[in-house]
Protein backbone atom coordinates (compact mmCIF):
# COMPACT_ATOMS: atom_id res chain seq x y z
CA UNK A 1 42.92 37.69 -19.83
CA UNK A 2 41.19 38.42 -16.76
CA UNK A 3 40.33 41.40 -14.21
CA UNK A 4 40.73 40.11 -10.93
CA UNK A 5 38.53 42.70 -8.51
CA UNK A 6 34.64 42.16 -8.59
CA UNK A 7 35.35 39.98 -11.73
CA UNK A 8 37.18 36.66 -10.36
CA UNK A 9 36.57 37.21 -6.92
CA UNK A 10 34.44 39.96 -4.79
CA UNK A 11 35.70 42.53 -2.44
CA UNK A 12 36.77 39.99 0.21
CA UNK A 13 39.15 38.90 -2.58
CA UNK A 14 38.46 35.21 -2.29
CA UNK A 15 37.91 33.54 -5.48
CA UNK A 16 34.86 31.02 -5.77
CA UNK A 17 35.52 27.37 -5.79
CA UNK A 18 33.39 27.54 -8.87
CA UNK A 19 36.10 30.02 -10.82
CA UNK A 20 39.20 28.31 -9.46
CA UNK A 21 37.21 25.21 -11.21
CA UNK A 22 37.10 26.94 -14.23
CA UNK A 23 40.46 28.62 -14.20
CA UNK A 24 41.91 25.11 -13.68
CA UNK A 25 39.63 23.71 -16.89
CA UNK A 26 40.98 26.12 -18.88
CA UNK A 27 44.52 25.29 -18.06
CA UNK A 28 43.90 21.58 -18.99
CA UNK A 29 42.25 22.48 -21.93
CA UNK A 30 46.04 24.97 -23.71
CA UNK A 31 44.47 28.27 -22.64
CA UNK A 32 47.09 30.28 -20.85
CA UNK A 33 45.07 32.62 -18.12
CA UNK A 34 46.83 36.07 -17.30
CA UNK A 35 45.41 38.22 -14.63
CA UNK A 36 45.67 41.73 -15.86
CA UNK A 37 45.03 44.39 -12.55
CA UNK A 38 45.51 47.51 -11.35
CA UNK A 39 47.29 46.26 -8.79
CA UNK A 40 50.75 46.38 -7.56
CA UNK A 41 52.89 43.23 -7.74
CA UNK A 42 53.46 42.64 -3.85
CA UNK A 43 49.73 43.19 -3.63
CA UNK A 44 48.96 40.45 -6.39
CA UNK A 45 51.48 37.83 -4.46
CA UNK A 46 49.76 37.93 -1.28
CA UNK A 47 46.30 37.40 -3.03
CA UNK A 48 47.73 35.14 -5.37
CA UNK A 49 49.23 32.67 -2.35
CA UNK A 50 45.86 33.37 -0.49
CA UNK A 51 43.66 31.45 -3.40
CA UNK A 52 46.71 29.08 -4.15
CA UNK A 53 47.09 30.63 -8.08
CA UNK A 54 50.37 30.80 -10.06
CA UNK A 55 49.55 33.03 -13.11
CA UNK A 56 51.22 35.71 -15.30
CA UNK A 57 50.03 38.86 -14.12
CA UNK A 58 49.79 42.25 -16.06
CA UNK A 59 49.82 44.60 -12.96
CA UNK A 60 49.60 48.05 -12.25
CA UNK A 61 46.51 48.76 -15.70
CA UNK A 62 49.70 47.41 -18.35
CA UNK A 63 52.60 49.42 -16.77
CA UNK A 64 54.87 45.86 -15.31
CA UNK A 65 54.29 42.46 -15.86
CA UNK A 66 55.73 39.24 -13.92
CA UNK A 67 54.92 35.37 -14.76
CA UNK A 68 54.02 34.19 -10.87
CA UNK A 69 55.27 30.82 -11.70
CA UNK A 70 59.06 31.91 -12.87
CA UNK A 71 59.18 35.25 -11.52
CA UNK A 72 60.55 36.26 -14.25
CA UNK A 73 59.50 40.30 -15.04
CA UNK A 74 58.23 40.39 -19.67
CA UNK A 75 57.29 43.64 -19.40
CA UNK A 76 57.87 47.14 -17.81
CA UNK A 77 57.04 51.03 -18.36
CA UNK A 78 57.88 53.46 -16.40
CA UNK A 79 57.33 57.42 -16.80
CA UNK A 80 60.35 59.62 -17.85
CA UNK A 81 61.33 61.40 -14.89
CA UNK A 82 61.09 64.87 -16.64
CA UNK A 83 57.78 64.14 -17.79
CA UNK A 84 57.07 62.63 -14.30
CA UNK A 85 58.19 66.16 -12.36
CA UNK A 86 56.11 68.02 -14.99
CA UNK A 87 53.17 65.66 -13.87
CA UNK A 88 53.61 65.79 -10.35
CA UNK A 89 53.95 69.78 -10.51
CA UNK A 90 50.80 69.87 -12.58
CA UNK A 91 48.97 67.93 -9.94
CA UNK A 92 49.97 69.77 -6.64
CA UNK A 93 48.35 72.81 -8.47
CA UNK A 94 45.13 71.52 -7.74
CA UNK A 95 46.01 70.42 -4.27
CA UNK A 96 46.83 67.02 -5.34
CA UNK A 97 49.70 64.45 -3.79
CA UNK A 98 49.44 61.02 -4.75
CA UNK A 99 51.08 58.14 -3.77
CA UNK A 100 53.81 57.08 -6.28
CA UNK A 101 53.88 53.10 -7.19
CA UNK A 102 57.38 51.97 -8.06
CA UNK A 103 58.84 49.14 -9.06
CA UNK A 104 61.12 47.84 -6.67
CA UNK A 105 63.11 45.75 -8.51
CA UNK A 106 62.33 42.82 -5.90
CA UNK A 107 63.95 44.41 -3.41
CA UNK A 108 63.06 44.40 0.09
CA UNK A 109 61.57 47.44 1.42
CA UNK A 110 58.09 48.30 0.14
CA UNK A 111 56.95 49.39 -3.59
CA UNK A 112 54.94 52.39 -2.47
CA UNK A 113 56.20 56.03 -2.07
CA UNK A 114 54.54 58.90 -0.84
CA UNK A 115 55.17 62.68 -1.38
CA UNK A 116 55.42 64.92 1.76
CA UNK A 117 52.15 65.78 3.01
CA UNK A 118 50.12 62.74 0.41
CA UNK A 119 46.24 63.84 -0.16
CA UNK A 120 44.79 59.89 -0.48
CA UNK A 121 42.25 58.98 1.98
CA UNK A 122 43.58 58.12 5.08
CA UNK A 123 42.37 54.68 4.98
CA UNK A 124 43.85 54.35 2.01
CA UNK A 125 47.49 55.19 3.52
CA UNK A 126 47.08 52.53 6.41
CA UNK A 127 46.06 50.18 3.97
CA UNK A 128 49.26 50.41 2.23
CA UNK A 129 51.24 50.86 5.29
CA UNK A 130 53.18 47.71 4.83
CA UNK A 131 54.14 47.97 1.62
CA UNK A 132 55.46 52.03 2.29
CA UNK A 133 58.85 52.78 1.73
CA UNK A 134 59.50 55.63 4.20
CA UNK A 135 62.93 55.73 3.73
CA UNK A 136 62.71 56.86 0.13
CA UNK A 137 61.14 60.53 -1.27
CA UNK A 138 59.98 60.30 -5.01
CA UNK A 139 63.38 62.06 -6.00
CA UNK A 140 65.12 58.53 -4.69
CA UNK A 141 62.44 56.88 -7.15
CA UNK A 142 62.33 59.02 -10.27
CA UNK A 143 63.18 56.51 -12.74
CA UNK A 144 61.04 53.53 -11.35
CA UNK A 145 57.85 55.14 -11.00
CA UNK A 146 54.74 52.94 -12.47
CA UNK A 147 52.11 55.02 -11.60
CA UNK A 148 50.04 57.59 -9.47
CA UNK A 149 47.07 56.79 -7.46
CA UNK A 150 45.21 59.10 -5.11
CA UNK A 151 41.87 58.03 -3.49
CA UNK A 152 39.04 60.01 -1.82
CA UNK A 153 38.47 63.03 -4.30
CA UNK A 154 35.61 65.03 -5.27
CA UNK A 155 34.26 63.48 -8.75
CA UNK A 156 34.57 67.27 -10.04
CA UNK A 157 38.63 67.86 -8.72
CA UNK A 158 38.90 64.12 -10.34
CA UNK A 159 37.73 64.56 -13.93
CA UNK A 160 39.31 68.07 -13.77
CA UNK A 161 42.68 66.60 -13.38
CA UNK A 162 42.26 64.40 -15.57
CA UNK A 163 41.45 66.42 -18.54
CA UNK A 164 44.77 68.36 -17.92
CA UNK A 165 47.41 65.49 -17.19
CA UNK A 166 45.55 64.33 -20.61
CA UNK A 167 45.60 67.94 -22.19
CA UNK A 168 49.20 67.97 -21.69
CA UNK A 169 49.99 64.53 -22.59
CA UNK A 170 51.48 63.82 -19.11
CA UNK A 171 50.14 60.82 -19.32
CA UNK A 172 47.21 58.28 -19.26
CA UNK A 173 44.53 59.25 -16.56
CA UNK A 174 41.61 57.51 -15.32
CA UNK A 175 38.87 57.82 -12.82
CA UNK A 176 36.79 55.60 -10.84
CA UNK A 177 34.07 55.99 -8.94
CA UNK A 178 32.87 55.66 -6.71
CA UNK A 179 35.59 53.80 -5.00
CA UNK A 180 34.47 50.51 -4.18
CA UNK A 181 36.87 50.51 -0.85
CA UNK A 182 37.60 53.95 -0.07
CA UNK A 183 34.80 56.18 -1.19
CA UNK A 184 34.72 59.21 -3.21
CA UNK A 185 36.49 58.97 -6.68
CA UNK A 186 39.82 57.31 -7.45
CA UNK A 187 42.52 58.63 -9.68
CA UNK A 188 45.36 57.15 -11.17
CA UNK A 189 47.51 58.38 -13.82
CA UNK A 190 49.65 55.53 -15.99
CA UNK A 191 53.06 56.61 -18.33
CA UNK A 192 51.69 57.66 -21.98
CA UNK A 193 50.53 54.86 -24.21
CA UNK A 194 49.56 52.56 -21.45
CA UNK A 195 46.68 49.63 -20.84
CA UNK A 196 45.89 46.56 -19.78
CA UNK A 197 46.51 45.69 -23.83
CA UNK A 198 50.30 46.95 -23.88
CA UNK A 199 51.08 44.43 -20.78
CA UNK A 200 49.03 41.41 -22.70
CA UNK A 201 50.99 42.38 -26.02
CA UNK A 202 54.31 42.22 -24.12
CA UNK A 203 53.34 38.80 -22.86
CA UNK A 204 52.53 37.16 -26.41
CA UNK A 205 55.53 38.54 -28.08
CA UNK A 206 57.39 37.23 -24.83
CA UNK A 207 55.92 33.70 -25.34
CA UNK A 208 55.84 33.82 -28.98
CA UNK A 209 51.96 33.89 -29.31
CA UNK A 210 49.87 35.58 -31.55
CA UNK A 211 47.90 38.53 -29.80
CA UNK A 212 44.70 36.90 -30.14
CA UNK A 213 42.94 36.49 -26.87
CA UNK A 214 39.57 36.52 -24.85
CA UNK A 215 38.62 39.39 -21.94
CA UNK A 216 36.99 39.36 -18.34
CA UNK A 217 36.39 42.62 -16.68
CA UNK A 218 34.30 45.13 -15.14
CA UNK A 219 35.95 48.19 -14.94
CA UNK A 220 37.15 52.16 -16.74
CA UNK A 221 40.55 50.24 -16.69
CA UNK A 222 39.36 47.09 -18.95
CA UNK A 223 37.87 49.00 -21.84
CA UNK A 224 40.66 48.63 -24.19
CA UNK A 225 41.18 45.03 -22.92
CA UNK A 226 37.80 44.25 -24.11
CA UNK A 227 37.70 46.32 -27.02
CA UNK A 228 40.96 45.29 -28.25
CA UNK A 229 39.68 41.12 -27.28
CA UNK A 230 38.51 38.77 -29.89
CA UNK A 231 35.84 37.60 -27.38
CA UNK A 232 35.05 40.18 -24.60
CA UNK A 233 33.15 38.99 -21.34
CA UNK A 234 32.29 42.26 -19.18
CA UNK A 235 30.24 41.57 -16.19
CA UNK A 236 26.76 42.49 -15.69
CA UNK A 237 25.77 45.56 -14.55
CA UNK A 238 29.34 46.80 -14.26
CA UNK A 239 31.26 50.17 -15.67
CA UNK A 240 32.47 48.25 -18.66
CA UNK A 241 29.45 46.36 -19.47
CA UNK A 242 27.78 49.74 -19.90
CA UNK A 243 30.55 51.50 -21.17
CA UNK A 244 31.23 48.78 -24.32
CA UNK A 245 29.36 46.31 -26.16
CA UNK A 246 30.84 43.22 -24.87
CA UNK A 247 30.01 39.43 -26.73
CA UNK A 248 28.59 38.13 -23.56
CA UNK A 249 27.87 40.16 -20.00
CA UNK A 250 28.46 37.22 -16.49
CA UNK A 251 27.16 37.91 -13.40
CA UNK A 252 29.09 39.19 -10.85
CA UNK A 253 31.68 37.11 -8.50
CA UNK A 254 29.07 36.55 -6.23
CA UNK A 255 27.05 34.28 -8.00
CA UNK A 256 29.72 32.47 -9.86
CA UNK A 257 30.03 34.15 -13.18
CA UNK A 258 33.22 33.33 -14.19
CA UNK A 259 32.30 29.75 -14.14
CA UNK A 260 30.73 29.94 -17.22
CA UNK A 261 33.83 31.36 -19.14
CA UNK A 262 34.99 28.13 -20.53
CA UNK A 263 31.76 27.33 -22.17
CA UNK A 264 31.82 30.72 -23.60
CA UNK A 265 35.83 30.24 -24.90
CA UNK A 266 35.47 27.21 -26.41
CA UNK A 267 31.96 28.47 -28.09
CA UNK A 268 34.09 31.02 -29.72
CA UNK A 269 37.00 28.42 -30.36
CA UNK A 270 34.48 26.30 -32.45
CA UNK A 271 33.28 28.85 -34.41
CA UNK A 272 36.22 29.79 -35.75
């Protein structure tokens, strides 16, 4: 299982020869590679056809999953739309209007939805721009919501939502900063009870595999992944490598890191 940004490729989102290498010796060797991301499914298939890859994907930090190859969707979570109201009034409190990431079902017409006057970072918004549905409000969307993201905050207004969306059980929150594209800190908020590990857990009972699996990240949103991982690779000098005690820290994208993850799986494979 494996975090795609700043683990197997940088911010220009181009993977190294060197990991597509690897990915591919993997492959040849029985390991089945997932991508598990915070990103949204449309997102993943552009970036996916840019460095030619077919994988299973856990998107969106565990809250959809869709193989690549069969487009068929394993997994999906969603937050209850009372729950989600209670959320969303909770947030505006604080002066807070994220954008809402739905699932779309496929469908044409864009799997992001914004509240009336949103809060994210500008850039943020025109980032997104093609994949905005402006002809739906989040009352159109209530039962396909996936998650919350707003970009651009204060660290303090961050953390302090944070601990109240958790205090209330509203749902899972994170924050990361600083925000490697946008700046400032980065919030999302995920249905209760989600990760990175509930979308991998959907995919091996899907397949029929036992949940036993290796880990590649760097972020707040990989902890569980690795901690939950029967070999966990953060990479060096990253949130997560600080954060946990991983069985072996890479370098970065940059200098090739993930190449050396099929050395390090099949290490682990003949110790067993």
């Amino acid at each position: 299982m494996t975090d795609l940004d700043r683990t197997f490729w940088g911010l220009d989102c181009v993977a190294p020869t060197a990991h597509l290498e690897a990915l591919a010796e993997l492959e040849a060797a029985g390991h089945t590679v997932i991508a598990a991301t915070g990103r949204r499914l449309r997102n993943i298939a552009r970036l996916f056809d840019m460095n030619g890859l077919l994988l299973p994907a856990v998107a969106l930090d565990g809250s959809i999953g869709m193989d690549f190859t069969t487009k068929e969707r394993f997994h999906r979570i969603a937050f209850d739309p009372t729950a989600l109201w209670e959320l969303l009034a909770t947030l505006d409190t604080h002066g807070i209007r994220p954008c809402l990431y739905i699932d779309d079902r496929g469908e044409p017409g864009g799997d992001v939805v914004l509240p009336e006057n949103p809060t994210s970072e500008p850039t943020h918004l025109q980032f997104q721009e093609e994949d905005i549905n402006h002809a739906l409000s989040p009352a159109d969307v209530e039962t396909d919501v996936l998650e919350l993201v707003l970009t651009g905050m204060t660290s303090d207004l961050a953390h302090l939502a944070a601990k109240e969306v958790h205090s209330r059980s509203l749902g899972v929150a994170r924050v990361d900063e600083p925000d490697p594209l946008f700046g400032g800190s980065r919030l999302t908020v995920s249905p209760p009870g989600i990760s990175k590990v509930s979308g991998v857990e959907a995919f091996c009972r899907w397949q029929g595999h036992n949940v036993e699996f290796a880990a590649i990240g760097d972020g707040i949103n990989d902890l569980e992944l690795l901690e939950a991982a029967s070999i966990s690779i953060a990479i060096a000098g990253s949130h997560a490598s600080q954060a946990t005690t991983p069985h072996h820290t890479i370098p970065p994208p940059e200098k090739s890191g993930w190449a050396t993850v099929p050395q390090l799986v099949n290490s682990w494979r003949h110790s067993l």
